[in-house]
Protein backbone atom coordinates (compact mmCIF):
# COMPACT_ATOMS: atom_id res chain seq x y z
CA UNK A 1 7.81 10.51 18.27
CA UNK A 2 4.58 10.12 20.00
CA UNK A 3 1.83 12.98 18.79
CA UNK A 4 -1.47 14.25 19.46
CA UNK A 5 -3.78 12.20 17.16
CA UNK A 6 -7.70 12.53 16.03
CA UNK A 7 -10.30 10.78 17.61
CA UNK A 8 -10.61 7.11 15.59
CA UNK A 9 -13.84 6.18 13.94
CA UNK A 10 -16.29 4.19 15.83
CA UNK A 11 -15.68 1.33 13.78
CA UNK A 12 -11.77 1.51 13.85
CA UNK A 13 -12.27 1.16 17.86
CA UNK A 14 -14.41 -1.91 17.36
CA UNK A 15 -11.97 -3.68 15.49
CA UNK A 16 -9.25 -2.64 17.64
CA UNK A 17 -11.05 -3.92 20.46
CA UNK A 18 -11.99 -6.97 18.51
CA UNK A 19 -8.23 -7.82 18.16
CA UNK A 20 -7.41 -7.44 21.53
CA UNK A 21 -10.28 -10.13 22.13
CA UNK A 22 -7.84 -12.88 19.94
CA UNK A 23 -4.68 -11.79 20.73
CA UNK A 24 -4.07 -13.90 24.09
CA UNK A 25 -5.13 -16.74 21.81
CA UNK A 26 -2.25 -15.92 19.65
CA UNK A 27 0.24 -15.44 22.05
CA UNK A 28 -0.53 -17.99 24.36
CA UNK A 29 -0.29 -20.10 21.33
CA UNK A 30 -3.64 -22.14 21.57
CA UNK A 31 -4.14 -24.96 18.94
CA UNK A 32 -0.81 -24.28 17.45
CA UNK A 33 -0.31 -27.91 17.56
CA UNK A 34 -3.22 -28.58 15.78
CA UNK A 35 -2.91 -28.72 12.45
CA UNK A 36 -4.63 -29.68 9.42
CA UNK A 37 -4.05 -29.31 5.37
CA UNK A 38 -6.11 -27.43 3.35
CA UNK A 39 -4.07 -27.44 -0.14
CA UNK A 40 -0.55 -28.07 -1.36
CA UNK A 41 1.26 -25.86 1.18
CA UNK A 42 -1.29 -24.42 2.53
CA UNK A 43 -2.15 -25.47 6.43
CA UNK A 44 -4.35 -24.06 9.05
CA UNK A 45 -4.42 -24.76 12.47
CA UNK A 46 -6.61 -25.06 15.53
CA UNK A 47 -6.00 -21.66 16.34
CA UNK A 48 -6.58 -19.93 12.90
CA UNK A 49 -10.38 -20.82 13.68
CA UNK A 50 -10.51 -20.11 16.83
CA UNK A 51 -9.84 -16.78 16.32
CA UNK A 52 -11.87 -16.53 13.19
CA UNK A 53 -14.78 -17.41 15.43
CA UNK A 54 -13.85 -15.35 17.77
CA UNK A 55 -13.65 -12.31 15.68
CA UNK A 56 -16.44 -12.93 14.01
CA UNK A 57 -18.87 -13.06 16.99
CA UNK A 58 -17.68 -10.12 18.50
CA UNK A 59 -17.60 -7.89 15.18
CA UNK A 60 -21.36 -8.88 14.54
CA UNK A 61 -22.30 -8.34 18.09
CA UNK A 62 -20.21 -4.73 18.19
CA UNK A 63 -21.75 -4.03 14.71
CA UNK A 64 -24.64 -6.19 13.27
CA UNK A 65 -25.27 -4.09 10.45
CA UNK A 66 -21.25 -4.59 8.84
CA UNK A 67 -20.87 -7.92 6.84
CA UNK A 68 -18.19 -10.63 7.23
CA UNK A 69 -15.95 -12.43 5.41
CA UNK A 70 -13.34 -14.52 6.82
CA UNK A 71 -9.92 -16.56 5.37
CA UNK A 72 -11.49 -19.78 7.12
CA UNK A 73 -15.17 -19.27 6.59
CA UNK A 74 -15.35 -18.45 2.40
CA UNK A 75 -13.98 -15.69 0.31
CA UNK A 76 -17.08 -13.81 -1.46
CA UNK A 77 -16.89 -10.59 -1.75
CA UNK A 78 -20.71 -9.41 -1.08
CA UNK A 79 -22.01 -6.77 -3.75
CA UNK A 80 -22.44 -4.04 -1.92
CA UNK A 81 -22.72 -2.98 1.43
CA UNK A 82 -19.71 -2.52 4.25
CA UNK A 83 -17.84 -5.45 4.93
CA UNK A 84 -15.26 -6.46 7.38
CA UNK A 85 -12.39 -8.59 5.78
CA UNK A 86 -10.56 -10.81 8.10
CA UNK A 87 -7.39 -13.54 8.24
CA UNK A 88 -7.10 -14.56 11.32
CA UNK A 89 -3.62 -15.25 11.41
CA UNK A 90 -1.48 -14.92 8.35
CA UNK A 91 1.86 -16.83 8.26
CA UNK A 92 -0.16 -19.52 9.64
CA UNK A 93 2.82 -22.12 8.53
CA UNK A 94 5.49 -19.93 9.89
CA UNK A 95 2.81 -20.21 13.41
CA UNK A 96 3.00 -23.69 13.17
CA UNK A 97 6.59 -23.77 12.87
CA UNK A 98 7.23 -21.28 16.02
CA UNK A 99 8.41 -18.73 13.21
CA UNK A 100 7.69 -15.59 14.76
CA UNK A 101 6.28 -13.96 11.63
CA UNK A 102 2.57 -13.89 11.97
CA UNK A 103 -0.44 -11.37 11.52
CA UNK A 104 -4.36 -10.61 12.34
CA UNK A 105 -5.82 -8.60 9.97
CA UNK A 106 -8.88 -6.77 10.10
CA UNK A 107 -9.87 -4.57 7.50
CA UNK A 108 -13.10 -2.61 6.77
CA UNK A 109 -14.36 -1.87 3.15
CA UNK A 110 -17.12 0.41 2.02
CA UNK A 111 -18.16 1.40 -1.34
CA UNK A 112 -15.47 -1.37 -2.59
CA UNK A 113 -12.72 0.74 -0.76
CA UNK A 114 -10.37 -0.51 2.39
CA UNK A 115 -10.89 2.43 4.64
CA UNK A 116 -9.95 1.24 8.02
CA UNK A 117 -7.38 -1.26 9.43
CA UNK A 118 -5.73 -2.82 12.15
CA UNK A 119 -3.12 -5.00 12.37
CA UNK A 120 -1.43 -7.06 15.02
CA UNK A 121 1.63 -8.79 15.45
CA UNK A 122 1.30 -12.12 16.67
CA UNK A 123 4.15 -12.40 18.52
CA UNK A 124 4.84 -9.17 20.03
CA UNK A 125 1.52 -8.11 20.27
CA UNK A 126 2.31 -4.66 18.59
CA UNK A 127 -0.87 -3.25 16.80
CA UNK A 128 -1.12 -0.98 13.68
CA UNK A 129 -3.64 0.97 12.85
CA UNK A 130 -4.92 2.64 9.83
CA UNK A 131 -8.21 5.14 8.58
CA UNK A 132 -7.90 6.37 5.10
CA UNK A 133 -6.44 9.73 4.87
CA UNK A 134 -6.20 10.19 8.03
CA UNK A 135 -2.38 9.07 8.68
CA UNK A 136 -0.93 5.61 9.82
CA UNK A 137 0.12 4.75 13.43
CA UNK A 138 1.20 1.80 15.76
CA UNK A 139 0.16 1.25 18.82
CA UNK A 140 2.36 -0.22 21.60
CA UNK A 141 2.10 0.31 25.47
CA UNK A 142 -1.36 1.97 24.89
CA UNK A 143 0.46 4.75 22.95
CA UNK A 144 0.28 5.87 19.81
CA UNK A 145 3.03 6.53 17.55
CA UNK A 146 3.01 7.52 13.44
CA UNK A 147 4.74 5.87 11.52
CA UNK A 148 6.36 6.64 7.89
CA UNK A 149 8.06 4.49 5.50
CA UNK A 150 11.86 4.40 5.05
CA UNK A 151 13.27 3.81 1.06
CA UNK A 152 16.63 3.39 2.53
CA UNK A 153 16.21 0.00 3.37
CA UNK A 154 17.11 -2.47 0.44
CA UNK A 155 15.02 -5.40 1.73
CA UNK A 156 11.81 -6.78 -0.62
CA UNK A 157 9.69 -9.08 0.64
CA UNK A 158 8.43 -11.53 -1.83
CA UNK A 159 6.00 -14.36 -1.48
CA UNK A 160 6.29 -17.55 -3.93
CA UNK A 161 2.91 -18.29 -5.14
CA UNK A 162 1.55 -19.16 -8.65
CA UNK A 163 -0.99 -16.51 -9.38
CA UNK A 164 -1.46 -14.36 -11.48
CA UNK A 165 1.00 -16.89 -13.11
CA UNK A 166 3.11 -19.82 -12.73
CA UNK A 167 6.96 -18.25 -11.12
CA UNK A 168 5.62 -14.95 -11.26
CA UNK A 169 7.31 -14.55 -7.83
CA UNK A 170 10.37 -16.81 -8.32
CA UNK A 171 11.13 -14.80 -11.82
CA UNK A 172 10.45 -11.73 -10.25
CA UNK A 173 13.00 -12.32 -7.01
CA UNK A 174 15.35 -13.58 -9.86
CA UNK A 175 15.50 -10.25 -11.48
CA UNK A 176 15.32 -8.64 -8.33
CA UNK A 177 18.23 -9.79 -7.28
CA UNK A 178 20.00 -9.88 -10.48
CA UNK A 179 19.56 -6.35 -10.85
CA UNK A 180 22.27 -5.77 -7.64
CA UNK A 181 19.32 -3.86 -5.99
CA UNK A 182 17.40 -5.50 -3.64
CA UNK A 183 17.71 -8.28 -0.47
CA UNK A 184 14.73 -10.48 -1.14
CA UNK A 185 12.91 -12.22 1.39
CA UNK A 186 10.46 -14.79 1.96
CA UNK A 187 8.59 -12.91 5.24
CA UNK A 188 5.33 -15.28 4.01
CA UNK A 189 2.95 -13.26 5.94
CA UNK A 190 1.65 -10.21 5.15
CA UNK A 191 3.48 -8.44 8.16
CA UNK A 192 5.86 -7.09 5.16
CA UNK A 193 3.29 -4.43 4.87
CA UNK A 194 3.03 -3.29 8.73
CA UNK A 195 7.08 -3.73 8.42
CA UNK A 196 7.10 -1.64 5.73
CA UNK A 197 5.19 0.81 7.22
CA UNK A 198 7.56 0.76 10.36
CA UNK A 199 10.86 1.50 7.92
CA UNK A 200 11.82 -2.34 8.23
CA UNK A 201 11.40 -2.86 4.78
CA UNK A 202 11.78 -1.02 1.59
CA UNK A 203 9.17 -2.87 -0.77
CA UNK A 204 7.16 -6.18 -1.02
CA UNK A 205 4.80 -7.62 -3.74
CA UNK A 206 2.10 -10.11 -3.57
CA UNK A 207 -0.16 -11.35 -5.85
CA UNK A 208 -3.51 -12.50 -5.40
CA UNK A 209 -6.46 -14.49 -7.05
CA UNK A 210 -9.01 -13.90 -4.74
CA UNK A 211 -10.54 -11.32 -2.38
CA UNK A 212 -7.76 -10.00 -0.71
CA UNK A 213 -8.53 -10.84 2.89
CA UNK A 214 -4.51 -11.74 3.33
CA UNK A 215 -3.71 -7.82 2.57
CA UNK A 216 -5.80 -5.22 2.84
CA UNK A 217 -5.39 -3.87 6.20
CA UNK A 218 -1.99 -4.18 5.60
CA UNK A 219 -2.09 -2.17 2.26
CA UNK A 220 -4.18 0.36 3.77
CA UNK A 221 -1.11 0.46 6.79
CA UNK A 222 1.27 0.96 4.32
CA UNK A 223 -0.10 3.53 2.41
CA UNK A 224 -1.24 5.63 4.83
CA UNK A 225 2.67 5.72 5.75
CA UNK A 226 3.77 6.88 2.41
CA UNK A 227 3.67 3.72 0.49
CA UNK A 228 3.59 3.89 -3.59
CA UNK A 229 1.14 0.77 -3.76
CA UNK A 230 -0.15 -0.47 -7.41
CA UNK A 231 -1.29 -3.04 -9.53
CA UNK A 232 1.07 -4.50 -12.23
CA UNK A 233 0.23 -1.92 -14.70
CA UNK A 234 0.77 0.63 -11.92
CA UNK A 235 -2.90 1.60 -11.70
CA UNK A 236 -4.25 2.41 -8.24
CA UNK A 237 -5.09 -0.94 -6.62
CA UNK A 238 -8.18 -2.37 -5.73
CA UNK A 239 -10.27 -5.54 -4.30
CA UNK A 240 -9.72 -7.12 -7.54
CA UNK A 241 -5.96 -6.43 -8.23
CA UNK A 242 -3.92 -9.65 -8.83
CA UNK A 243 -0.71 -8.32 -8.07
CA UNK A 244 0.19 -5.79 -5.46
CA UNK A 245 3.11 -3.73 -5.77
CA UNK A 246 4.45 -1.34 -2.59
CA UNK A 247 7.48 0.15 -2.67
CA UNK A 248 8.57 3.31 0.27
CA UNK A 249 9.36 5.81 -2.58
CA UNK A 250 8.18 6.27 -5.93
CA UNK A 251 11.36 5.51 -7.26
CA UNK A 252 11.89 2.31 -5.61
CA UNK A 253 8.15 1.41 -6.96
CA UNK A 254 9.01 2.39 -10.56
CA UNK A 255 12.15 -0.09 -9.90
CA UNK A 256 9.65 -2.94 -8.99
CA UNK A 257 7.51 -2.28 -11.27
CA UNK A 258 9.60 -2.89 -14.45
CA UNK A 259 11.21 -5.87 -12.45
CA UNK A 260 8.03 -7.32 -12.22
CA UNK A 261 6.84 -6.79 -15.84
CA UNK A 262 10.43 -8.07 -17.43
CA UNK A 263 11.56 -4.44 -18.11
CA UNK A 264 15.17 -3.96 -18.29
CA UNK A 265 16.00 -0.58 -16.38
């Protein structure tokens, strides 16, 4: 249902128009072919820079005074000041592969908190957007539409990865599925949490090492739809969480959460 919504922050306009700058590049699939290796299972293409670059420019022309940190160009998280986090394409294996499961993610911080987002799916060009308290919507055909998270669903998205340690994620889909619960799946993108958002999903979990330029437009997207989101410990999460955990309800959260720390239920 399509409502009457507040006027965006300048910033959140920026970065919405600042995605619309990349997406063609996304769609139209530029440097997909183009591929290099930047770790064990972990690839980046011609593309992924391209629209880092192109981001980048047009977020410190827009607004010179915001810092930037980019997948592609260094993680460090400056000490203070606003900051724009950015991956430029997230599922960029599943892009190579002409998966359609892809994301750009822009997210602004300040005072160490995520208070704006927008995300876009690479290959239907949807866009979600996101300011903090201020409700969650998507935007397709220049309309724009809240969205609220469904706990019906039984689907969990689950990413393998070994942080915060080794088969955290394999253990926990283990259990997951053990439990008679949940339908895991391997989305590897964070599009789970715009999905999630959107009722596709009931729950995902990631874990992360590093500043969290993967999720946290996405988180923000999520929560602002009614997501329970945590750390492991199910404190509120942060910049410096290693393990996200998002569930549509705060039941299906509690679930996860004593999946994911070996508690029996």
């Amino acid at each position: 249902m399509t409502t009457e919504q507040p006027e965006l922050r300048p910033e959140t306009v920026v970065a919405l128009e600042a995605i619309h700058q990349v997406l063609p590049i996304v769609l139209e699939r530029r440097g997909a072919d183009q591929v290099h290796t930047k770790g064990p299972h972990d690839l980046v293409t011609a593309t992924d820079l391209l629209v880092e670059q192109t981001l980048e420019r047009f977020l410190r022309e827009r607004l010179p005074s915001i810092q930037f940190v980019g997948e592609e160009g260094g993680q460090a998280l400056p000490a203070d000041g606003r900051v724009w986090l950015v991956d430029p394409l997230c599922g960029s294996e599943n892009y190579a592969a002409g998966l359609p499961l892809y994301a750009i993610n822009v997210a602004l911080v300040e005072n160490g908190q995520v208070t704006a987002a927008v995300v876009a799916d690479g290959s239907t060009g949807e866009v979600y957007l996101a300011e903090r308290t201020r409700g969650d919507v998507m935007l397709h055909r220049d309309q724009r539409v809240r969205l609220r998270v469904n706990p019906s669903s039984q689907l969990l998205s689950l990413d393998p990865s070994a942080h915060p340690q080794p088969n955290f994620e394999t253990n926990l889909a283990i259990r997951a599925l053990a439990s008679g619960q949940w339908n895991v799946r391997m989305l590897s993108t964070s599009l789970a949490l715009p999905y999630l958002a959107a009722g596709r999903l009931a729950a995902a979990v990631y874990a992360s090492t590093a500043v969290p330029v993967h999720f946290a437009a996405g988180l923000l997207v999520a929560e602002e739809a009614g997501a329970r989101i945590t750390d492991a410990d199910g404190a509120a999460w942060d910049l410096h969480s290693q393990v996200y955990i998002v569930a549509a309800s705060n039941t299906l959260h509690y679930e996860l959460l004593q999946l994911a720390n070996g508690t029996t239920i």
